[in-house]
Protein backbone atom coordinates (compact mmCIF):
# COMPACT_ATOMS: atom_id res chain seq x y z
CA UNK A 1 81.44 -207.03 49.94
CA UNK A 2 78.93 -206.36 52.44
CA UNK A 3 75.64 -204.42 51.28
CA UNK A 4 73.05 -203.27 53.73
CA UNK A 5 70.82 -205.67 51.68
CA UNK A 6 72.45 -208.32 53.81
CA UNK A 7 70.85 -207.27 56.72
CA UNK A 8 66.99 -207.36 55.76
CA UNK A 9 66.15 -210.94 57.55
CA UNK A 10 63.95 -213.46 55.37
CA UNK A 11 62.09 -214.98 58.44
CA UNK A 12 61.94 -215.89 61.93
CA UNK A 13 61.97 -218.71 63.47
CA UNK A 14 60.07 -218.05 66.60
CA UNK A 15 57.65 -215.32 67.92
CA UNK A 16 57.52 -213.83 71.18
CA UNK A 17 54.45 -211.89 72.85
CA UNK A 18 56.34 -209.50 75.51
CA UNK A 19 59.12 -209.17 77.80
CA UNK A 20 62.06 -206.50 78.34
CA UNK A 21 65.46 -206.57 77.42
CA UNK A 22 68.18 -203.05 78.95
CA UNK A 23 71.88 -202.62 78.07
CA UNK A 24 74.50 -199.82 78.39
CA UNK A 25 76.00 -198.11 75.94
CA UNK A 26 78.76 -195.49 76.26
CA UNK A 27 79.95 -192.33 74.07
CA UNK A 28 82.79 -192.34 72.36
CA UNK A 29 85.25 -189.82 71.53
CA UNK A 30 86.76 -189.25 67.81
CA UNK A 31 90.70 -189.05 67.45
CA UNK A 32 90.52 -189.20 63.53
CA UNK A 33 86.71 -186.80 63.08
CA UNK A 34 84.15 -187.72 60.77
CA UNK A 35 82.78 -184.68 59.42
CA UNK A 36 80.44 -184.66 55.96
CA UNK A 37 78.16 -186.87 55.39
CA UNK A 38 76.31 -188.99 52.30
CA UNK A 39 73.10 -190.08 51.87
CA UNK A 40 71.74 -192.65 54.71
CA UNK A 41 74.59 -191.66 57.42
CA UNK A 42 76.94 -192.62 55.00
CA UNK A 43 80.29 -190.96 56.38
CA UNK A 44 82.58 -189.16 53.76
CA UNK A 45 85.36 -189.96 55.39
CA UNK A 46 86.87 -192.65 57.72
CA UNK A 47 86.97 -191.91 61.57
CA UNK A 48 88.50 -193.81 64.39
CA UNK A 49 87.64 -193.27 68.21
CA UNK A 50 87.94 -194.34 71.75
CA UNK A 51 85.11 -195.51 73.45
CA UNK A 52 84.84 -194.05 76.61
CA UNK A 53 83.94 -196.28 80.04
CA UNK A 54 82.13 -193.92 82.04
CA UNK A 55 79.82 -191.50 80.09
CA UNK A 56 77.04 -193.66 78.92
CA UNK A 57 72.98 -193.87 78.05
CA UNK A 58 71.68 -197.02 80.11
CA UNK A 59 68.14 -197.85 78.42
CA UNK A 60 65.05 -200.70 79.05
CA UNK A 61 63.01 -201.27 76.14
CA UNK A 62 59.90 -203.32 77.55
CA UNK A 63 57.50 -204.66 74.86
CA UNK A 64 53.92 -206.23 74.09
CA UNK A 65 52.61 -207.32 71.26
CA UNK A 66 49.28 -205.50 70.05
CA UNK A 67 46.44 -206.02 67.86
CA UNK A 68 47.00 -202.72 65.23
CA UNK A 69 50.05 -203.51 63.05
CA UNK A 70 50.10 -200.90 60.76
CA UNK A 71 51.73 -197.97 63.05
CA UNK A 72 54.82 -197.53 65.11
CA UNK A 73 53.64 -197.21 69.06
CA UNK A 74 55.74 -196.11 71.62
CA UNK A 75 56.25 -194.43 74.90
CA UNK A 76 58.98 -192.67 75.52
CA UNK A 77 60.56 -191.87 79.37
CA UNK A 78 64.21 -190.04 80.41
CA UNK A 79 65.02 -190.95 83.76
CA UNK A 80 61.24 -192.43 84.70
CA UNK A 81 59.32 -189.19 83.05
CA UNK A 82 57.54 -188.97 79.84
CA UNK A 83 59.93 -187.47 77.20
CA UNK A 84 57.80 -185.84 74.25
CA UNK A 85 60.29 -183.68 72.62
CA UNK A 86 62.90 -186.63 71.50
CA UNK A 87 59.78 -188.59 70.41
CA UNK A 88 60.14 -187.26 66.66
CA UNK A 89 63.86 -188.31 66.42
CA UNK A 90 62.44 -191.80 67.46
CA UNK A 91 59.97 -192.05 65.33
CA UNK A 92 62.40 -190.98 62.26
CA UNK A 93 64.90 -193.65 63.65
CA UNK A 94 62.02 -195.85 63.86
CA UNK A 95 61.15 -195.12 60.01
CA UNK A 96 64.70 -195.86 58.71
CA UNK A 97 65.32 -199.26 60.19
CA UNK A 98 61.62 -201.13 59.63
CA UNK A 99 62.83 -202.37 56.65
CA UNK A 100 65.83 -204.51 58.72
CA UNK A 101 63.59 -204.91 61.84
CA UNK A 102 59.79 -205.98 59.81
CA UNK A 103 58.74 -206.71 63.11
CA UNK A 104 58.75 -203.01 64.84
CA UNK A 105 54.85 -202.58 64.09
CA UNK A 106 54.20 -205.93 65.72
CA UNK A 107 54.73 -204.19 69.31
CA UNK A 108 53.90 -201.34 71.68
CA UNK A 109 57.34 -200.18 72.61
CA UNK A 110 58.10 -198.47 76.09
CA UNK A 111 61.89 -197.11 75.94
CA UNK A 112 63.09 -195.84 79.15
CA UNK A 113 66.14 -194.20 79.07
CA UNK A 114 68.90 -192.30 81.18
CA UNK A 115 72.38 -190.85 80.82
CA UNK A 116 75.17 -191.65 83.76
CA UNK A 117 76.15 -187.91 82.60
CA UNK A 118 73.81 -184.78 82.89
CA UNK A 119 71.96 -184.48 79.81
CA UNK A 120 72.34 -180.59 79.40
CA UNK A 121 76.36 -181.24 80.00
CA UNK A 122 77.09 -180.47 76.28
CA UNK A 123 78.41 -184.37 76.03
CA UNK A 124 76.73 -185.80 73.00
CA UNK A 125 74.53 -188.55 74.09
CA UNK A 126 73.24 -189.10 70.46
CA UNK A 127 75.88 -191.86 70.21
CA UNK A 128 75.06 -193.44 73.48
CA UNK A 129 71.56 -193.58 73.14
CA UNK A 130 70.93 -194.51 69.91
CA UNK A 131 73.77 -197.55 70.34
CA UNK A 132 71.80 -198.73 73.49
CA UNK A 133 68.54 -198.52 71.31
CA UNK A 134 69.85 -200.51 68.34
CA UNK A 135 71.24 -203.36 71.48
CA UNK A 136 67.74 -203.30 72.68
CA UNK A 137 65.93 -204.20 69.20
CA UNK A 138 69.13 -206.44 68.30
CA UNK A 139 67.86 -208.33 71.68
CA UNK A 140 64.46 -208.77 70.43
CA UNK A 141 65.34 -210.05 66.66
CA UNK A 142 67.76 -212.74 68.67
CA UNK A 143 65.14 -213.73 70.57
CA UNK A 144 63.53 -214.17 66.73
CA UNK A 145 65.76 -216.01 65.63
CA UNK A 146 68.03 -217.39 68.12
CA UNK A 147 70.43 -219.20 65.16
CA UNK A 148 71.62 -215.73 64.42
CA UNK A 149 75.67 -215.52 65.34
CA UNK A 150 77.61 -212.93 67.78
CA UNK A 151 79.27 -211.03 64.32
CA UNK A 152 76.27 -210.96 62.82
CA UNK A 153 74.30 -209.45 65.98
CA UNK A 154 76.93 -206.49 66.59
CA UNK A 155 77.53 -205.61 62.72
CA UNK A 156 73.52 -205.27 62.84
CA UNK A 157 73.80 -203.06 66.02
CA UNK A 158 76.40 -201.09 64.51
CA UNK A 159 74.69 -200.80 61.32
CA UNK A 160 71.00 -199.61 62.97
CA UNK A 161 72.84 -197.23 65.53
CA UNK A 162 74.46 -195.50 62.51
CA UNK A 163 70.88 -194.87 60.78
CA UNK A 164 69.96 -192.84 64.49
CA UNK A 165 73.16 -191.15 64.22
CA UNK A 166 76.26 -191.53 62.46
CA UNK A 167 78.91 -191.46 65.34
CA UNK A 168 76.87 -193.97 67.28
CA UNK A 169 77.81 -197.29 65.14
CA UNK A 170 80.91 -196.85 67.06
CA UNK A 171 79.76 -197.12 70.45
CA UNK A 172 78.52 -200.64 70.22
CA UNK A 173 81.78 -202.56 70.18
CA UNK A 174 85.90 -202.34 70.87
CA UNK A 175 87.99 -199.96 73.15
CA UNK A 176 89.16 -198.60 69.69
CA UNK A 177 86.42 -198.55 66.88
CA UNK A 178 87.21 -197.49 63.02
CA UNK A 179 84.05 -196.55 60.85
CA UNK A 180 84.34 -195.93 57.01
CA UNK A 181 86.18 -197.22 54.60
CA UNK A 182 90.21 -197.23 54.59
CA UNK A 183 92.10 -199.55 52.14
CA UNK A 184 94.66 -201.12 55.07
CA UNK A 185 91.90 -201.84 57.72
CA UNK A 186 90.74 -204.83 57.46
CA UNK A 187 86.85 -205.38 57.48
CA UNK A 188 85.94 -201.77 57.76
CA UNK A 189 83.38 -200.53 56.36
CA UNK A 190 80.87 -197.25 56.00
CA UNK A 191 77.87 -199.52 57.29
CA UNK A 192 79.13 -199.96 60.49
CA UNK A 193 82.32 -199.36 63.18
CA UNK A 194 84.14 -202.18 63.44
CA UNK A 195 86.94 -203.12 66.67
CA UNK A 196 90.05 -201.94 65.40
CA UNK A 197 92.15 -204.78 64.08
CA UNK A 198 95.63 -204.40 64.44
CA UNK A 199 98.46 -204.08 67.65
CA UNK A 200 97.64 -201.62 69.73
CA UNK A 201 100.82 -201.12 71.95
CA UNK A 202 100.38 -201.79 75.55
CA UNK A 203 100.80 -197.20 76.31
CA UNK A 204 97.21 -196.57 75.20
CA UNK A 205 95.88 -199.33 77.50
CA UNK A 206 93.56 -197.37 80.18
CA UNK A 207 94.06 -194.46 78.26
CA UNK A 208 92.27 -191.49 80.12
CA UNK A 209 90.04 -189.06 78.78
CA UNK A 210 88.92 -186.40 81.25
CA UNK A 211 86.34 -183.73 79.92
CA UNK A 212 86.23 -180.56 80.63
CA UNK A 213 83.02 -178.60 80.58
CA UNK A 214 83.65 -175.40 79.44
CA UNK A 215 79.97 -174.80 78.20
CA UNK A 216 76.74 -176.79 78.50
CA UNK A 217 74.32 -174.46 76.64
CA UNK A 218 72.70 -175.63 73.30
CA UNK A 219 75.00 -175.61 70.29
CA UNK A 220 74.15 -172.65 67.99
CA UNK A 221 74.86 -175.15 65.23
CA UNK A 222 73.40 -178.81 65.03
CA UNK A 223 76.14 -181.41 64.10
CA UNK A 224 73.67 -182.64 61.20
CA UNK A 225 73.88 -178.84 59.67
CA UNK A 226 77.79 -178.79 60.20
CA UNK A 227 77.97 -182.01 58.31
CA UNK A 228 75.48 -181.38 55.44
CA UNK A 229 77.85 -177.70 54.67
CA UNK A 230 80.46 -179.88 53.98
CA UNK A 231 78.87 -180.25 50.83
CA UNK A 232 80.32 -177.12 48.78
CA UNK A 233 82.88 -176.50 50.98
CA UNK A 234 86.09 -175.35 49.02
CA UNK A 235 88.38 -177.47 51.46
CA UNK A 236 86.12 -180.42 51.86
CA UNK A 237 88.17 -183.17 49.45
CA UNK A 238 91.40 -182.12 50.68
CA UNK A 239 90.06 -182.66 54.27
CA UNK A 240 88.61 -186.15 53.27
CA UNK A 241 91.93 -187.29 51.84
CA UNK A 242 93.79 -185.81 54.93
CA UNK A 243 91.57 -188.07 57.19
CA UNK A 244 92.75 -191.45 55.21
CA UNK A 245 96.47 -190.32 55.52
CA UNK A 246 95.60 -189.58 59.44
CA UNK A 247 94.14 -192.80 59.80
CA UNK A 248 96.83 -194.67 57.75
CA UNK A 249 99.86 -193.15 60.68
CA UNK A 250 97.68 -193.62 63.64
CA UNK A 251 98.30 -197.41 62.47
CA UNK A 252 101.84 -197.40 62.83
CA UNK A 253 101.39 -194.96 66.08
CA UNK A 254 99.14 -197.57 68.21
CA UNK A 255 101.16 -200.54 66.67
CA UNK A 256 104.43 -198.52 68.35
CA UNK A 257 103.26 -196.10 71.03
CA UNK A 258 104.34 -193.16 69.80
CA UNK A 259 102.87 -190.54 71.49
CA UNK A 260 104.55 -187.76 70.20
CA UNK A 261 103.07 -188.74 66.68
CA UNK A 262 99.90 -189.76 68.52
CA UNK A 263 99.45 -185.89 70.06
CA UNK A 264 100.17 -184.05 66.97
CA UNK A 265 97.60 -186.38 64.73
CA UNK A 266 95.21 -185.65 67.55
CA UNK A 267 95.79 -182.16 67.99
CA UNK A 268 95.68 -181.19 64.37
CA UNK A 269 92.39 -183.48 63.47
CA UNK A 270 90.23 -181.82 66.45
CA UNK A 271 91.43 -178.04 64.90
CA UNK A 272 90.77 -179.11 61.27
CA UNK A 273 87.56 -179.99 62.73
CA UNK A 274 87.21 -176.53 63.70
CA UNK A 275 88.97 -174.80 60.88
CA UNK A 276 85.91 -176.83 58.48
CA UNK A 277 83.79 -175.14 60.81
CA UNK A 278 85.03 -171.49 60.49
CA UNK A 279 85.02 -172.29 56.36
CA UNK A 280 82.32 -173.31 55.61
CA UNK A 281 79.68 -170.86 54.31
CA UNK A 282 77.65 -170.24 56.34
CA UNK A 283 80.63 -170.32 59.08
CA UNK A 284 80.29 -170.45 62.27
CA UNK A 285 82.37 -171.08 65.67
CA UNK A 286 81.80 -173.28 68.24
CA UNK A 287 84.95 -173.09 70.13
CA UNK A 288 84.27 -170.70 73.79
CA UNK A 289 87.36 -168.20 74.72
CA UNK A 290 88.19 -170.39 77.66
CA UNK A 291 88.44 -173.21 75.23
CA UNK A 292 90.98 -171.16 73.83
CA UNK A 293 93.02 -170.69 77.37
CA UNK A 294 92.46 -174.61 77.65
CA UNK A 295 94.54 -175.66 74.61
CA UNK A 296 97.23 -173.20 75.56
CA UNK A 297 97.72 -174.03 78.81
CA UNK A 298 98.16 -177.62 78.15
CA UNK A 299 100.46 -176.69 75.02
CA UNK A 300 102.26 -174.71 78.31
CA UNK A 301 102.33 -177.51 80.68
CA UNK A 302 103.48 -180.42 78.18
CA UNK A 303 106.35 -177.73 77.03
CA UNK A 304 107.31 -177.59 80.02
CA UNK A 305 106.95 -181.05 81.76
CA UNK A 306 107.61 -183.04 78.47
CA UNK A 307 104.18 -184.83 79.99
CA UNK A 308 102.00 -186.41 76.81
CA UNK A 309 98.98 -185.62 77.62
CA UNK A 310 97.39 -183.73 74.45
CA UNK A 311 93.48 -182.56 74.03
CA UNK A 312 90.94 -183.01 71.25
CA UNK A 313 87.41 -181.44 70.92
CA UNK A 314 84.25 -182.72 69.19
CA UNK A 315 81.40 -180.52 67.83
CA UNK A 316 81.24 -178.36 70.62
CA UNK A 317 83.45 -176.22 73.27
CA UNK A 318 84.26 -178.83 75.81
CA UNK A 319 87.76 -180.19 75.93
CA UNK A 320 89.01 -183.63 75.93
CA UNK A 321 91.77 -183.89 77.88
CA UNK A 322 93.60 -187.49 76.55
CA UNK A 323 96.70 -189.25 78.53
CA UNK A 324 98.25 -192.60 79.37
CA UNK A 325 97.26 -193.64 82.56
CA UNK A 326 100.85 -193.81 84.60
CA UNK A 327 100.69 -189.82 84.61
CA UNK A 328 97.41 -189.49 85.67
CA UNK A 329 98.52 -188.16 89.23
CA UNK A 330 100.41 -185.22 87.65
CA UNK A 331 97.55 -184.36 85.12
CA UNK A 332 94.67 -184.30 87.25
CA UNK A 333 96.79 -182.04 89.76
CA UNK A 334 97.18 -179.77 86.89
CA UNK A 335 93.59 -179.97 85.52
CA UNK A 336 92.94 -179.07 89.30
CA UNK A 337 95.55 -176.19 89.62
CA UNK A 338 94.79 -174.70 86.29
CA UNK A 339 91.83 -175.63 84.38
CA UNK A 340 88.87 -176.37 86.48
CA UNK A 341 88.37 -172.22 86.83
CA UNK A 342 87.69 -172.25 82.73
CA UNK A 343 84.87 -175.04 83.23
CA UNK A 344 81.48 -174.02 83.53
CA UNK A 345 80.64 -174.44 87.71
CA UNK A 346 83.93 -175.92 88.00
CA UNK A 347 82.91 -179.24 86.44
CA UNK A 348 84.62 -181.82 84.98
CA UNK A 349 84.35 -185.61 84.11
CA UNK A 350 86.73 -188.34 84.30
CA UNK A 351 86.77 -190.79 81.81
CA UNK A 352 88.70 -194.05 80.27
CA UNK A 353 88.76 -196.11 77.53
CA UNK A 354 86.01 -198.81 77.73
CA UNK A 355 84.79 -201.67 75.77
CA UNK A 356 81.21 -200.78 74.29
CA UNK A 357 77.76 -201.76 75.01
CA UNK A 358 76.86 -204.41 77.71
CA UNK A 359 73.93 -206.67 78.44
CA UNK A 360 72.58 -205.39 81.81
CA UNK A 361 70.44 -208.74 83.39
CA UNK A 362 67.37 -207.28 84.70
C-alpha cells in the first residue's frame, strides 16, 4: 500500500546549476464530483473525470541555483507580466511539497504561466496550473536523479498537483482519470489520479465537451469553503456512499457504451453537486437562471431528438455540454440555435477528451 512516505527521495544522484524545463497541462472535467475534503487534499470520496484537450495552463519554470538556501524565491509572471496576487497560493503550494522536493530552496524559481482559455472565463484553471507546476518540478528532480522510472515520475506529479489543489492530480495523466479510493479499481488511490484501468467502449472515444459560459464573474463561494461545509452536513455520508455506487456503474457503462445509463449518472452527480450546495449550512447557490433554461432545453432537445448528448456542471454556473462525437453536427447547430443567447457575450468553448500533460521542447 502506497504511503506518501514513499515519495520523500533519499538522495540524488546528480546536481544541476540552471536551465528551464515548460509543459502543458489541461483541465479536466468531473463526471463522478469530488466534493468534501480531509486533511492534506485528501478527497472524501472517489471522483472520475475527463480530461479535456483544449482548455489548458501552458507554464516555463526557468531556474538558477543561488547562494541563500534557507527561503523559497520566486518570480511569478501570467502571460509575460508580474503576477503578485497568486504569489501566496504559490508560496503555500511551495510549503506543502518541500518535504518531497528538499531541493526547492536550492533555486531562484521564475514560473511563467498562461491559460489557452481567458482567465476570468469562470473555467477553473486551479487544476491546469497547478498540474503543469508539479510537471515542471517533476522535470527538475529527473534531471536529479535520472534512474527514476516513467510510473514513478507521474504518480509524483499526480501526488504534488493534488497538494496545490485537489482536482488537479487528475490532469496529469489518461483521457479518463479516477482519484480516491474505490474497492474494484485497480491501483487507485487518494494520493493521486490514476488512468482509468478498465475497457472503455469505443462511443466515448473523442467524446466532446463544449462549455458554455453562462457567467464569468468571481464565485460568491470558493470551492475550498464548499468542500470544508461538507463537514457537518446532514447528507454528507449518504452522498459519499452514493459516489462509490456511481463510480462502481460508470464501470460497466464505459466497458458497454451505454449512454442512456451514462447521461442519467452524469446528470444526477452534477445536481447532487448542487443540491450539497443548497444544504449545507451556510447554503448557498451557484447555479445562474440561464443555467436553469440550459438544462431544460437540452432535457427538451434530447426528448425530442432521442440525441445523447447530456450536461454536467462543476462548482460554478457554466454548463458542460458532453456528447459522442458522430452527433456533433446536430449539437453544435443546436447549441447555436438555442443556447449561445444564455452565455455571457455569446461565448462558448469547444472541447474534447485529451490525454493530460505534455512535455513542450523549448
Amino acid at each position: 500500500m502506497f504511503s506518501a512516505n514513499d515519495f520523500i527521495p533519499t538522495t540524488y544522484s546528480h546536481s544541476i546549476e540552471g536551465g528551464n524545463f515548460k509543459w502543458s497541462a489541461p483541465s479536466n472535467i468531473a463526471l463522478v464530483k469530488y466534493w468534501g475534503k480531509k486533511d492534506n487534499q485528501i478527497p472524501a470520496n472517489p471522483s472520475v473525470s475527463f480530461t479535456l484537450n483544449n482548455c489548458k495552463t501552458i507554464t516555463k519554470l526557468a531556474f538558477a541555483k543561488k547562494e541563500k538556501q534557507d527561503v523559497f524565491s520566486f518570480d511569478l509572471l501570467f502571460e509575460g507580466k508580474p503576477k503578485e496576487d497568486f504569489k501566496p497560493k504559490i508560496q503555500k503550494f511551495l510549503e506543502r511539497i518541500e518535504i518531497y522536493l528538499p531541493f526547492l530552496k536550492d533555486y531562484h524559481f521564475t514560473i511563467d504561466t498562461e491559460n489557452t482559455f481567458p482567465h476570468s472565463s469562470g473555467i477553473a484553471s486551479s487544476a491546469s496550473g497547478m498540474a503543469a507546476i508539479a510537471m515542471n518540478f517533476m522535470s527538475l528532480e529527473k534531471a536529479l536523479n535520472p534512474s527514476m522510472t516513467e510510473e514513478h515520475f507521474y504518480q509524483k506529479a499526480s501526488f504534488l498537483a493534488r497538494l496545490g489543489s485537489g482536482s488537479a492530480c487528475r490532469s496529469v495523466k489518461g483521457s479518463v482519470v479516477v482519484w480516491g479510493n474505490q474497492d474494484n479499481i485497480k491501483g487507485s488511490s487518494d494520493l493521486f489520479g490514476v488512468e482509468f484501468p478498465n475497457a472503455i467502449h469505443e462511443s466515448f472515444n473523442n467524446f466532446q465537451d463544449t462549455i458554455l459560459l453562462v457567467d464569468k464573474g468571481e464565485k460568491q463561494v470558493s470551492s475550498t469553503v464548499g468542500h470544508d461545509l461538507m463537514h457537518n452536513h446532514p447528507y454528507a455520508e449518504r452522498r459519499f456512499v452514493q459516489a462509490h455506487e456511481n463510480l462502481d456503474k460508470l464501470i460497466a457503462i464505459f466497458e458497454s457504451g451505454d449512454l442512456e445509463e451514462f447521461i442519467k449518472v452524469v446528470e444526477s452527480e452534477a445536481l447532487t453537486l448542487h443540491a450539497m450546495m443548497m444544504t449545507s449550512m451556510p447554503y448557498f447557490i451557484l447555479m445562474k437562471p440561464n443555467t436553469l433554461q440550459i438544462i431544460n432545453a437540452i432535457w427538451k432537445f434530447r426528448n425530442e431528438t432521442k440525441i445523447p448528448v447530456c450536461f454536467t456542471l462543476d462548482a460554478g454556473a457554466n454548463v458542460h455540454v458532453l456528447y459522442p462525437e458522430n452527433v456533433s453536427a446536430a449539437v453544435l447547430q443546436f447549441i447555436k440555435d438555442e443556447l449561445v443567447g444564455f452565455c455571457q457575450n455569446g461565448q462558448y468553448i469547444c472541447d474534447e477528451i485529451g490525454n493530460g500533460a505534455s512535455s513542450i521542447d523549448n
